[in-house]
C-alpha atoms as a PDB file:
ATOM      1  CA  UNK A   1       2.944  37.391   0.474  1.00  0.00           C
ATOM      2  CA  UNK A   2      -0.287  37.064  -1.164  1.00  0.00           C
ATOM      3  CA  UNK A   3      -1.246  33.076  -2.309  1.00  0.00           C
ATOM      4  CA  UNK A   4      -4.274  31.975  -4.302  1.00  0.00           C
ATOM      5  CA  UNK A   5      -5.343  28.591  -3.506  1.00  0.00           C
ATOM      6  CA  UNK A   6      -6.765  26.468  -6.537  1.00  0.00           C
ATOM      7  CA  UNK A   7      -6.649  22.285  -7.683  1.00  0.00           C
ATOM      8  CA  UNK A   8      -5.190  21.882 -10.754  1.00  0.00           C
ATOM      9  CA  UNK A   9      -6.723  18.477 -12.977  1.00  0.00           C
ATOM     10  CA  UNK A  10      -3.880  16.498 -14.751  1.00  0.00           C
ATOM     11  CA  UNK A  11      -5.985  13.806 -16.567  1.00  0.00           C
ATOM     12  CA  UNK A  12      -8.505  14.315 -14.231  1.00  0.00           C
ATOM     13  CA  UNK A  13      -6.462  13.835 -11.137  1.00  0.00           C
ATOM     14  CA  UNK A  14      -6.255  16.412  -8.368  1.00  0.00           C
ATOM     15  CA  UNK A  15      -3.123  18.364  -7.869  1.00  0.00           C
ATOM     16  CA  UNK A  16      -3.105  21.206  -5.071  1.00  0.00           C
ATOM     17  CA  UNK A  17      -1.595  24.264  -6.680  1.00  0.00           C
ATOM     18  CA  UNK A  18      -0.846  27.904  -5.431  1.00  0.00           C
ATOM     19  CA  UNK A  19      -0.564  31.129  -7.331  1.00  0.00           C
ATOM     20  CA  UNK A  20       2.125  33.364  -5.162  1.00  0.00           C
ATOM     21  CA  UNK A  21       1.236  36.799  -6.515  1.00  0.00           C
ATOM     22  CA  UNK A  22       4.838  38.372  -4.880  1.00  0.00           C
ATOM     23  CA  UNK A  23       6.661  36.050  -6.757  1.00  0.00           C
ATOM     24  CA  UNK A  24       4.484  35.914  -9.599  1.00  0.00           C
ATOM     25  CA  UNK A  25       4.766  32.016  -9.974  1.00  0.00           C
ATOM     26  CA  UNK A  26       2.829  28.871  -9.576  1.00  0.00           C
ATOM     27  CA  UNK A  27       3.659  26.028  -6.702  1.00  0.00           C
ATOM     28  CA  UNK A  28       2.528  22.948  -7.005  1.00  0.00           C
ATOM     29  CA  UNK A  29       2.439  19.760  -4.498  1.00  0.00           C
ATOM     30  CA  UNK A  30       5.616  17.364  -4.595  1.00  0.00           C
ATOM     31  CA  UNK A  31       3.394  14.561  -3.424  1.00  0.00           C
ATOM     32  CA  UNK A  32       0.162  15.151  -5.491  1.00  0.00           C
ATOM     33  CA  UNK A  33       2.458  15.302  -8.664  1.00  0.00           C
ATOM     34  CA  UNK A  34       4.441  12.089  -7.560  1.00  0.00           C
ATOM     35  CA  UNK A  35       1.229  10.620  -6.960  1.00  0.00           C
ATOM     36  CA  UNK A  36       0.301  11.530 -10.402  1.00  0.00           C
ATOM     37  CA  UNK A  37       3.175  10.122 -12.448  1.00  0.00           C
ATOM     38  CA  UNK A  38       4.079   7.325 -10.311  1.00  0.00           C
ATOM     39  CA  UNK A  39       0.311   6.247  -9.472  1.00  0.00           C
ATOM     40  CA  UNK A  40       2.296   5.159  -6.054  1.00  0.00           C
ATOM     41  CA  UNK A  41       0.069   4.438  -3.169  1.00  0.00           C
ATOM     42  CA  UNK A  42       2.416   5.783  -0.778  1.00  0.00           C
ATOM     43  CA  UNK A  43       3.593   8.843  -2.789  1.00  0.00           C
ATOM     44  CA  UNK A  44       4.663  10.250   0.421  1.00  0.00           C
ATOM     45  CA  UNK A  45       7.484   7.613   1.046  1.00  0.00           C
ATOM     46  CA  UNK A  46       7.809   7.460  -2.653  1.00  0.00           C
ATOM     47  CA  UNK A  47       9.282  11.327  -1.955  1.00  0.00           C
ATOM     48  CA  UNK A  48      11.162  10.683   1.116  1.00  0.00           C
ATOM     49  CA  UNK A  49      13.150   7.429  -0.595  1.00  0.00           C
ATOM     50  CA  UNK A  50      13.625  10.029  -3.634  1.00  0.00           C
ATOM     51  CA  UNK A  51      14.797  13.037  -1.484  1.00  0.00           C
ATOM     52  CA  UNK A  52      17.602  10.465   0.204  1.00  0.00           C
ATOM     53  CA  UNK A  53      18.853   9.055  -3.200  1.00  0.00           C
ATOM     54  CA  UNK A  54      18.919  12.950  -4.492  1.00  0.00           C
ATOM     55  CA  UNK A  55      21.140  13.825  -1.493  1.00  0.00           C
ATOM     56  CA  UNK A  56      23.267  10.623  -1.896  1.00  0.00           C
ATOM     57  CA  UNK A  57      23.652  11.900  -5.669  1.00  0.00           C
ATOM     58  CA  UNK A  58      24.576  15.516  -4.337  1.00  0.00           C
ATOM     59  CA  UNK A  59      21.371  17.228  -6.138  1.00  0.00           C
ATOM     60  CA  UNK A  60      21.008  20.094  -3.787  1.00  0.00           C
ATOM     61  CA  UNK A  61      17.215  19.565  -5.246  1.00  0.00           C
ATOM     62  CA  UNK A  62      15.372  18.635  -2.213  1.00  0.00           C
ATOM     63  CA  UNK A  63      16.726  21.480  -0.060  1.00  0.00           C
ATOM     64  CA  UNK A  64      15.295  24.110  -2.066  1.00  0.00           C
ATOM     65  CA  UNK A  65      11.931  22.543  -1.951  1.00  0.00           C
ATOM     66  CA  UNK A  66       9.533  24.937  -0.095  1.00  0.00           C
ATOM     67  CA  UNK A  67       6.437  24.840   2.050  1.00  0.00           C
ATOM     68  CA  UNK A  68       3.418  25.696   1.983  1.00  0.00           C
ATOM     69  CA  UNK A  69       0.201  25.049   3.657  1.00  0.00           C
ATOM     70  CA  UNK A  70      -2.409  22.758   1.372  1.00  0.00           C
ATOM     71  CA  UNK A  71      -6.005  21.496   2.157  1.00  0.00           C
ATOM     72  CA  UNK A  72      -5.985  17.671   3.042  1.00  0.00           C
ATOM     73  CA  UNK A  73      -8.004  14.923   2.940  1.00  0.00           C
ATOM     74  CA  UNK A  74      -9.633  16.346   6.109  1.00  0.00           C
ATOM     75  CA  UNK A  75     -10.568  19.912   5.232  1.00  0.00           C
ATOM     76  CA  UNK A  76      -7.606  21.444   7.174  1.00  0.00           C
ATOM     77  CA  UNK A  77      -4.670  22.903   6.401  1.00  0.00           C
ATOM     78  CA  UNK A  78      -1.280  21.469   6.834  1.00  0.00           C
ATOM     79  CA  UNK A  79       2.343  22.313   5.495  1.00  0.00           C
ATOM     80  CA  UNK A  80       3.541  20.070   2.358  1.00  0.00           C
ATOM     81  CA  UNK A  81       6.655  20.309  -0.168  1.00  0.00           C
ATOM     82  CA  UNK A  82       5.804  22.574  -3.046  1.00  0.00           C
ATOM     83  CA  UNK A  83       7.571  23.251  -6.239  1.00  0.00           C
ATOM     84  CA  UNK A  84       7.919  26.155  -8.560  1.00  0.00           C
ATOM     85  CA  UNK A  85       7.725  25.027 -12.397  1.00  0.00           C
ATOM     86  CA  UNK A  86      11.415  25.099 -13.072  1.00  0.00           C
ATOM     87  CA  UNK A  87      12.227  22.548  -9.647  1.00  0.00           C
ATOM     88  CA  UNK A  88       9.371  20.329 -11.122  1.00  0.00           C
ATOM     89  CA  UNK A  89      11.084  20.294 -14.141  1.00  0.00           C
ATOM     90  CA  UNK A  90      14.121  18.984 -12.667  1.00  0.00           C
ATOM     91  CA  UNK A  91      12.353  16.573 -10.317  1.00  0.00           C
ATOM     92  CA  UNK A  92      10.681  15.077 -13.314  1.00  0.00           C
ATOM     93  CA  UNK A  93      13.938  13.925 -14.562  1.00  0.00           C
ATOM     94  CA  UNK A  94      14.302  11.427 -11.680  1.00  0.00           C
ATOM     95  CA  UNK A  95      10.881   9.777 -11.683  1.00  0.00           C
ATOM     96  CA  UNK A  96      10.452   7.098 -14.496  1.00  0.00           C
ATOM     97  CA  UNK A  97       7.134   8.039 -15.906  1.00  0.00           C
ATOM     98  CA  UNK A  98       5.651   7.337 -18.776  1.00  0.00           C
ATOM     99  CA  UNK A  99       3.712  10.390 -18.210  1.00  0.00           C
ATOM    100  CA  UNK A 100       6.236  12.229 -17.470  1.00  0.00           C
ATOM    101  CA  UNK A 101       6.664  14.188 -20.885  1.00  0.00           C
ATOM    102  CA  UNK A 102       2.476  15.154 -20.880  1.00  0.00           C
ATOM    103  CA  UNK A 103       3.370  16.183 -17.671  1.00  0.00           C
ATOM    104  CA  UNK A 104       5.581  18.433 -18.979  1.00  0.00           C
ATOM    105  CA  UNK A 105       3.490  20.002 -21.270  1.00  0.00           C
ATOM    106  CA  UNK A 106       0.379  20.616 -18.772  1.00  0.00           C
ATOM    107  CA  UNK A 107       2.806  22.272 -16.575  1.00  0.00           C
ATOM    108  CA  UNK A 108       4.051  25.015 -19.362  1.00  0.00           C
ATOM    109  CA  UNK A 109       0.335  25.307 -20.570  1.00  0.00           C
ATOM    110  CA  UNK A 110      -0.763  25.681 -16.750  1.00  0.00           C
ATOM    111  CA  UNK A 111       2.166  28.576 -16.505  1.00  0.00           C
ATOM    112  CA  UNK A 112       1.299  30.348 -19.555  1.00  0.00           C
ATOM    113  CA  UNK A 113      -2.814  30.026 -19.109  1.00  0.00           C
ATOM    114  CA  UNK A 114      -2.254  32.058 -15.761  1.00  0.00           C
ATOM    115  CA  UNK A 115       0.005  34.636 -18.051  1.00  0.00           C
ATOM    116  CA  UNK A 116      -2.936  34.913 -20.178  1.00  0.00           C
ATOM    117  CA  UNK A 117      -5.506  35.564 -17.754  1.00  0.00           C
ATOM    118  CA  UNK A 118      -3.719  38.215 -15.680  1.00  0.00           C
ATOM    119  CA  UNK A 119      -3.727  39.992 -18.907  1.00  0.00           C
ATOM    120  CA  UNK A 120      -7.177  39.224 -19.753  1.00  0.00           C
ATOM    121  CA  UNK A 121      -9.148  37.956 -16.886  1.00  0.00           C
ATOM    122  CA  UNK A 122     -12.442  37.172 -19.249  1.00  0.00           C
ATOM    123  CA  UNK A 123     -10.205  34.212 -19.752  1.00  0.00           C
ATOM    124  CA  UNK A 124     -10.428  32.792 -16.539  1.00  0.00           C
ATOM    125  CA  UNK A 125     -14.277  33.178 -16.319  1.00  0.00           C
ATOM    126  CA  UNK A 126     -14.767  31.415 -20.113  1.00  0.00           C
ATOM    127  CA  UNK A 127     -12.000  28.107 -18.906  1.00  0.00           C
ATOM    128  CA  UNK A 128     -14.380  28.433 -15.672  1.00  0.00           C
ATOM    129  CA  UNK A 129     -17.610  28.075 -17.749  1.00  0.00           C
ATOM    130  CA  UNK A 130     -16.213  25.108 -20.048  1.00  0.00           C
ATOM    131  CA  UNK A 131     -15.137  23.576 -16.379  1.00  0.00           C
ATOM    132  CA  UNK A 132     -18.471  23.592 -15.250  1.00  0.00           C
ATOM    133  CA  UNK A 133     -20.075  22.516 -18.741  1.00  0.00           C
ATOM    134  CA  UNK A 134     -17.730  19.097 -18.570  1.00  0.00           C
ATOM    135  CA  UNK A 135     -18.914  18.734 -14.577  1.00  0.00           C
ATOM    136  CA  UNK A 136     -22.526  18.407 -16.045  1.00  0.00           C
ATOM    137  CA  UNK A 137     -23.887  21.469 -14.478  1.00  0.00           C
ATOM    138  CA  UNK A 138     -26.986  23.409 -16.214  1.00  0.00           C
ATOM    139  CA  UNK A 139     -26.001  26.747 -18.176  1.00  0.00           C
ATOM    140  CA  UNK A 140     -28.169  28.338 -15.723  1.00  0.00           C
ATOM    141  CA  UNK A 141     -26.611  27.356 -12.849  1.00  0.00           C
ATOM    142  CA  UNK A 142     -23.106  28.006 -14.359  1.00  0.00           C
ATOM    143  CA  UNK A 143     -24.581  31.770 -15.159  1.00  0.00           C
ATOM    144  CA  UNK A 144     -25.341  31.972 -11.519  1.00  0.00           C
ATOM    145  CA  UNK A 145     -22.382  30.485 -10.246  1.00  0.00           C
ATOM    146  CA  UNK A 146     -20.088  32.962 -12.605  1.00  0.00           C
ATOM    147  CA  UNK A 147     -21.499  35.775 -11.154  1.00  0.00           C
ATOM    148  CA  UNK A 148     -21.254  35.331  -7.378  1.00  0.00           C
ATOM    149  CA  UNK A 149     -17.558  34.600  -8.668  1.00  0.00           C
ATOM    150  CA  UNK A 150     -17.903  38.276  -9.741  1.00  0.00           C
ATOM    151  CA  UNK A 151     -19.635  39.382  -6.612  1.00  0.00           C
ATOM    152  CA  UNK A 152     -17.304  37.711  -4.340  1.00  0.00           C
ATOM    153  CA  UNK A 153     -14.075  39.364  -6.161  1.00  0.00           C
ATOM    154  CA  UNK A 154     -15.882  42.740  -5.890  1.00  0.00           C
ATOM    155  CA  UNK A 155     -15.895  41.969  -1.841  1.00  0.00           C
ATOM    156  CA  UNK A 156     -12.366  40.492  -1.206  1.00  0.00           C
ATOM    157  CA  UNK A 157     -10.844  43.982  -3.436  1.00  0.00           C
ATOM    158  CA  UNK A 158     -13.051  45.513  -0.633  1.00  0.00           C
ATOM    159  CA  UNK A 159     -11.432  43.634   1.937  1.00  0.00           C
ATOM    160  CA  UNK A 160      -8.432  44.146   0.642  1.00  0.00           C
ATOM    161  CA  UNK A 161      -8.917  47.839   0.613  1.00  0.00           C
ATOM    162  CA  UNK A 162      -9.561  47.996   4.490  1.00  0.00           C
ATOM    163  CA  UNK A 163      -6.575  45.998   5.345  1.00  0.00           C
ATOM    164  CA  UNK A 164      -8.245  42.333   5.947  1.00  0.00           C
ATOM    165  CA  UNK A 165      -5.506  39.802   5.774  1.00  0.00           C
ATOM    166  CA  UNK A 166      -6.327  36.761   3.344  1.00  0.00           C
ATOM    167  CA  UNK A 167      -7.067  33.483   5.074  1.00  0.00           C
ATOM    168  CA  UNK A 168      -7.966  33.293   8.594  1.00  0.00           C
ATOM    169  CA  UNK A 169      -9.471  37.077   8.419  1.00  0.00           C
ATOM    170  CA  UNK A 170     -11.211  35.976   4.829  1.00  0.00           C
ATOM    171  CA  UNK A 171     -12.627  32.755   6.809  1.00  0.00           C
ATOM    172  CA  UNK A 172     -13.735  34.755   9.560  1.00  0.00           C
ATOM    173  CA  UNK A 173     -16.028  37.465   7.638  1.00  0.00           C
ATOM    174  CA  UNK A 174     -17.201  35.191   5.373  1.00  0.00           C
ATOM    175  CA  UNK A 175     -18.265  32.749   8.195  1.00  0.00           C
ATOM    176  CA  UNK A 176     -20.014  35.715   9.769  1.00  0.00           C
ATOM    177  CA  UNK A 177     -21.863  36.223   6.330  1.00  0.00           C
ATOM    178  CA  UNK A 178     -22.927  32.836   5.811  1.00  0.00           C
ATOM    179  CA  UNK A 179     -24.134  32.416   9.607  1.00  0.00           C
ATOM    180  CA  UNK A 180     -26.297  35.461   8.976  1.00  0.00           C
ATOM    181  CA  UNK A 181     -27.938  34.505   5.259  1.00  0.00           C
ATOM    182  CA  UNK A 182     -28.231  30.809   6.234  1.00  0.00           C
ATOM    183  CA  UNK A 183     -28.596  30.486  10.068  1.00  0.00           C
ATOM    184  CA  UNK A 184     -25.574  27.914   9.775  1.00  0.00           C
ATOM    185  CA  UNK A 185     -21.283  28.026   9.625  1.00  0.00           C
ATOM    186  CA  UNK A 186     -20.030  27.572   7.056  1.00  0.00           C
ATOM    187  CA  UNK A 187     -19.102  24.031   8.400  1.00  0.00           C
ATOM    188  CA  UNK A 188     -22.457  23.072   9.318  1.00  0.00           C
ATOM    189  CA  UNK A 189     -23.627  24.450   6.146  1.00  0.00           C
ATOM    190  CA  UNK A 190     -21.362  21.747   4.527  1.00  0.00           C
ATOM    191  CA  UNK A 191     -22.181  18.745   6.455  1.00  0.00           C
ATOM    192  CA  UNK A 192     -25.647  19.995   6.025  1.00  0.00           C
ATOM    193  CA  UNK A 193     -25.120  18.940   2.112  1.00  0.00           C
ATOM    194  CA  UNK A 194     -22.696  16.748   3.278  1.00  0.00           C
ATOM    195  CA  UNK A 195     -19.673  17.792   1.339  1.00  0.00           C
ATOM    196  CA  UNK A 196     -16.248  17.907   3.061  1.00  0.00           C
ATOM    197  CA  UNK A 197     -13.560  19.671   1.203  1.00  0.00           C
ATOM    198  CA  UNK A 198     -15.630  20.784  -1.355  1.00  0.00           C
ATOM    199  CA  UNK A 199     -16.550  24.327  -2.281  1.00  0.00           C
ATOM    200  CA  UNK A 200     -19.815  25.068  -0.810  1.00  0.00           C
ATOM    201  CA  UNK A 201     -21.315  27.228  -3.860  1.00  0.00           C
ATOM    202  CA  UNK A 202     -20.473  24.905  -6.110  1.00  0.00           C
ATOM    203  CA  UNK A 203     -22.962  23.061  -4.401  1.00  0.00           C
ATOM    204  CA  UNK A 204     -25.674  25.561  -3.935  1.00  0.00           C
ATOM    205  CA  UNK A 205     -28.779  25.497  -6.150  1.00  0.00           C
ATOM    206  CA  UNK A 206     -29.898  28.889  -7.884  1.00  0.00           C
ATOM    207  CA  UNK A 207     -31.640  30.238  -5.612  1.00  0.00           C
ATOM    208  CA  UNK A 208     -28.836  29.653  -2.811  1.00  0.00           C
ATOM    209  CA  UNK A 209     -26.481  31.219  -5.060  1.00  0.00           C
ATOM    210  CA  UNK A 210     -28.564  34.151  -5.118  1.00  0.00           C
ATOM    211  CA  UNK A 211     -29.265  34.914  -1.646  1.00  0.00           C
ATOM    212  CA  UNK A 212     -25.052  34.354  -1.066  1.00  0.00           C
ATOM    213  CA  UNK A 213     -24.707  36.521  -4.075  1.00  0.00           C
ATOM    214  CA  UNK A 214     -27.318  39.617  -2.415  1.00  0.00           C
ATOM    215  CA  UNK A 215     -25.591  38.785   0.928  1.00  0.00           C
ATOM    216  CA  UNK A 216     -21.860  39.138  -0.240  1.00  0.00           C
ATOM    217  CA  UNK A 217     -23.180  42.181  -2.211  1.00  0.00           C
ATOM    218  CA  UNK A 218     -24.918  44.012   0.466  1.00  0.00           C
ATOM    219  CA  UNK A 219     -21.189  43.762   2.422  1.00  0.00           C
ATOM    220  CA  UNK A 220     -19.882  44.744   0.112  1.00  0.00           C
ATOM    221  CA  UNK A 221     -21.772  47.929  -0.474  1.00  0.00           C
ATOM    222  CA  UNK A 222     -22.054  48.641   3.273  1.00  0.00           C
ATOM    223  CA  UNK A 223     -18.008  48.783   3.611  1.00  0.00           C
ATOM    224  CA  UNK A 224     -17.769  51.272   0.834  1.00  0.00           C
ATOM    225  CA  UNK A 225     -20.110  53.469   2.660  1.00  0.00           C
ATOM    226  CA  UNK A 226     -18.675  52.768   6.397  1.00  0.00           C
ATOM    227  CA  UNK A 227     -15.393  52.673   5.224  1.00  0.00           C
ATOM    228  CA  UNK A 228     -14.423  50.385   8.436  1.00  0.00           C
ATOM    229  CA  UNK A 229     -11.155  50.975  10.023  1.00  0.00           C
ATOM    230  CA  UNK A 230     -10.984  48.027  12.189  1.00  0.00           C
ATOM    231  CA  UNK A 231     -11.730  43.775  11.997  1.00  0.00           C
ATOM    232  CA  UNK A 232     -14.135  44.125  14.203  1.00  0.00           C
ATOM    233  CA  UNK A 233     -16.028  47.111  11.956  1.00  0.00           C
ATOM    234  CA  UNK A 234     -15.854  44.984   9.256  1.00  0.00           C
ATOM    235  CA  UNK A 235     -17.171  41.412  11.439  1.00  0.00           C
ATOM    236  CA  UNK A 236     -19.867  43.413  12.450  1.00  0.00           C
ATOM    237  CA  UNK A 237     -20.513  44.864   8.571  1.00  0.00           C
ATOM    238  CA  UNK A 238     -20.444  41.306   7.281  1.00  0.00           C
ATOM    239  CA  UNK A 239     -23.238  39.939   9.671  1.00  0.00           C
ATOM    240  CA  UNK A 240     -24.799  42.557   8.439  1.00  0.00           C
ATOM    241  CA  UNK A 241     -25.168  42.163   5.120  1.00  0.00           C
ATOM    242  CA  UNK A 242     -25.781  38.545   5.807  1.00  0.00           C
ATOM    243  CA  UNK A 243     -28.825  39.715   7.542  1.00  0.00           C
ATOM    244  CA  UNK A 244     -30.239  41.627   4.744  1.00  0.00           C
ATOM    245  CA  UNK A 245     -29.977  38.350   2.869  1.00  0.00           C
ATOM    246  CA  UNK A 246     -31.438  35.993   5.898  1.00  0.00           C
ATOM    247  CA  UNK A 247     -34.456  38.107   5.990  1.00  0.00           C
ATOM    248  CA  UNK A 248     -34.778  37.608   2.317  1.00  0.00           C
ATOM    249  CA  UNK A 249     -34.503  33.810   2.709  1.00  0.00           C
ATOM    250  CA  UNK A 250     -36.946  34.057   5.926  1.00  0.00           C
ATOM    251  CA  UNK A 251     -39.656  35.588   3.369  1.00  0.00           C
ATOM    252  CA  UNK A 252     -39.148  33.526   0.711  1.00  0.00           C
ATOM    253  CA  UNK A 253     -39.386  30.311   3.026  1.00  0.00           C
ATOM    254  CA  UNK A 254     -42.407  32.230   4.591  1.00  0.00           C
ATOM    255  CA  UNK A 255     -44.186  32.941   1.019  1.00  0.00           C
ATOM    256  CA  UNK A 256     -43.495  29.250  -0.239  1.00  0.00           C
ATOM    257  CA  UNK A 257     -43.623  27.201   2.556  1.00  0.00           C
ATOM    258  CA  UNK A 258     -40.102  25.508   1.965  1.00  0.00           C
ATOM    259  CA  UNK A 259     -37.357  25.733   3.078  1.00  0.00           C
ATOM    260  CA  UNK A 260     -34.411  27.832   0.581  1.00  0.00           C
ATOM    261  CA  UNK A 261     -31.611  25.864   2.082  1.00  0.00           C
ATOM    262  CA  UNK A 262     -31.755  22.475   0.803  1.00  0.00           C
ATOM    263  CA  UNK A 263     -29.741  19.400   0.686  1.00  0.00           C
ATOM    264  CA  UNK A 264     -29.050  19.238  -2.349  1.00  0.00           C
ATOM    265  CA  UNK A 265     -25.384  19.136  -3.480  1.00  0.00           C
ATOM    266  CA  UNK A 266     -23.240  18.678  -6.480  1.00  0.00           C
ATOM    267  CA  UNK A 267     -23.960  15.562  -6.873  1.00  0.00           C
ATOM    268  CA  UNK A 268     -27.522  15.479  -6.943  1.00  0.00           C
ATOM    269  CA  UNK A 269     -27.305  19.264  -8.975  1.00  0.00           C
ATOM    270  CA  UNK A 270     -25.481  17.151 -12.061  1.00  0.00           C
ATOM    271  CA  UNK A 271     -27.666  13.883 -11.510  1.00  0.00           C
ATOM    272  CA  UNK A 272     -31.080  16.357 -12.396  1.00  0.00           C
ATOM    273  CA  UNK A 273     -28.584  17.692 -15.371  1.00  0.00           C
ATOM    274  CA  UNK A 274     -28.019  14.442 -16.686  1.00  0.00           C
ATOM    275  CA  UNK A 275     -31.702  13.702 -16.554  1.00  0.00           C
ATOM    276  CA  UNK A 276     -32.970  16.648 -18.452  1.00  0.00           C
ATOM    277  CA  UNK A 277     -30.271  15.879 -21.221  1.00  0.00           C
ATOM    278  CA  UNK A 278     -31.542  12.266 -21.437  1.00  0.00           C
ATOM    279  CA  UNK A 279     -35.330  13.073 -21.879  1.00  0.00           C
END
């Protein structure tokens, strides 16, 4: 079963969502949604009252509820209730919400913006761009930061292609990569900027992007010519395309006398933004 990960914003309020490819179908987080129309600040007994009084009503509802594992507050992983678009529907119904008809509505556009973008993926690169615009990003950076989106889906089809399973496997390569380009995990990388949960190149500056851009490329381009058979082939074929893009930082660092990985973060990217725009 292949899953695509992604947060959903409902009024600008997080909801964890995944796109389950074999199924063709979005699932969405019980909690985060209850959360979101109840404004509860226990959403999580909120749903376990809710799931007893559907029982006690004889909804067979809350049994068909599924789970899957979402990011948390902590950067891990852990299982939660999820819901296609046709059980939130019905689990709407028993929350009094004021919201709960806009609710409605996002979830049908939500459903037939993925429709649209399957067909037409330029789509989902120009609703990425207007994103970024509202975050307060610089069109620059958003041109960089679209195309290492490019680069990067050129190396997971690659991936793909030599039989690397999505998640841990993905982690794994791509924490060999960064280690290589940036002489730091991907975890240190992020407390380096000190981030948490955050995606770490949307908190790179240009020239970060770039050298993750060159070193995802390089992979990529290496793997098409080894063709690897095995993980391992393909661990050792990520650190070294990380390398080609480490040396590249190690000369630019040498050439300007700073150094390419800074602490700068999203934050502070949007801050300089905001400033430019003012004067």
């Amino acid at each position: 079963m292949q899953k695509e990960k992604a947060i959903k914003l409902f009024e600008d309020k997080k909801i964890r969502v995944e796109w389950v490819s074999d199924e063709d179908k979005w699932y969405f987080s019980v909690v985060d949604v209850i959360q979101v129309l109840t404004e509860s600040k226990r959403p999580r007994k909120y749903w376990s009252d809710l799931k007893k009084k559907l029982n006690n009503e004889g909804s067979q509802l809350s049994e068909k509820i599924g789970q899957l594992k979402l990011i948390s507050a902590d950067g891990k992983r852990y299982k939660a209730d999820v819901a296609d678009t046709e059980q939130l529907f019905r689990l709407i119904q028993s929350i009094p919400s004021p919201k709960a008809e806009p609710f409605k509505l996002w979830l049908a556009k939500v459903g037939y913006e993925r429709i649209e973008e399957v067909e037409n993926p330029e789509l989902a690169i120009e609703r990425a761009l207007e994103t970024y615009l509202k975050k307060g990003y610089s069109k620059e950076w958003i041109n960089q930061r679209l195309k290492t989106i490019e680069v990067r889906k050129e190396l997971t089809d690659e991936w793909n292609e030599r039989g690397i399973e999505k998640g841990i496997e993905y982690a794994i390569l791509t924490d060999e990569i960064t280690k290589a380009f940036s002489d730091m995990t991907t975890k240190q990388y992020k407390l380096f900027k000190d981030i948490k949960k955050e995606n770490l190149r949307d908190n790179m500056t240009n020239l970060e992007l770039v050298l993750n851009m060159l070193a995802e490329a390089t992979t990529t381009e290496i793997s098409k010519e080894k063709k690897p058979k095995t993980f391992d082939e393909s661990k050792e074929i990520a650190k070294s395309g990380g390398t080609v893009a480490g040396n590249a930082r190690r000369e630019i660092e040498k050439k300007t006398g700073k150094r390419v990985i800074t602490k700068e973060n999203a934050k502070t990217l949007r801050i300089g933004r905001t400033k430019e725009i003012k004067q």
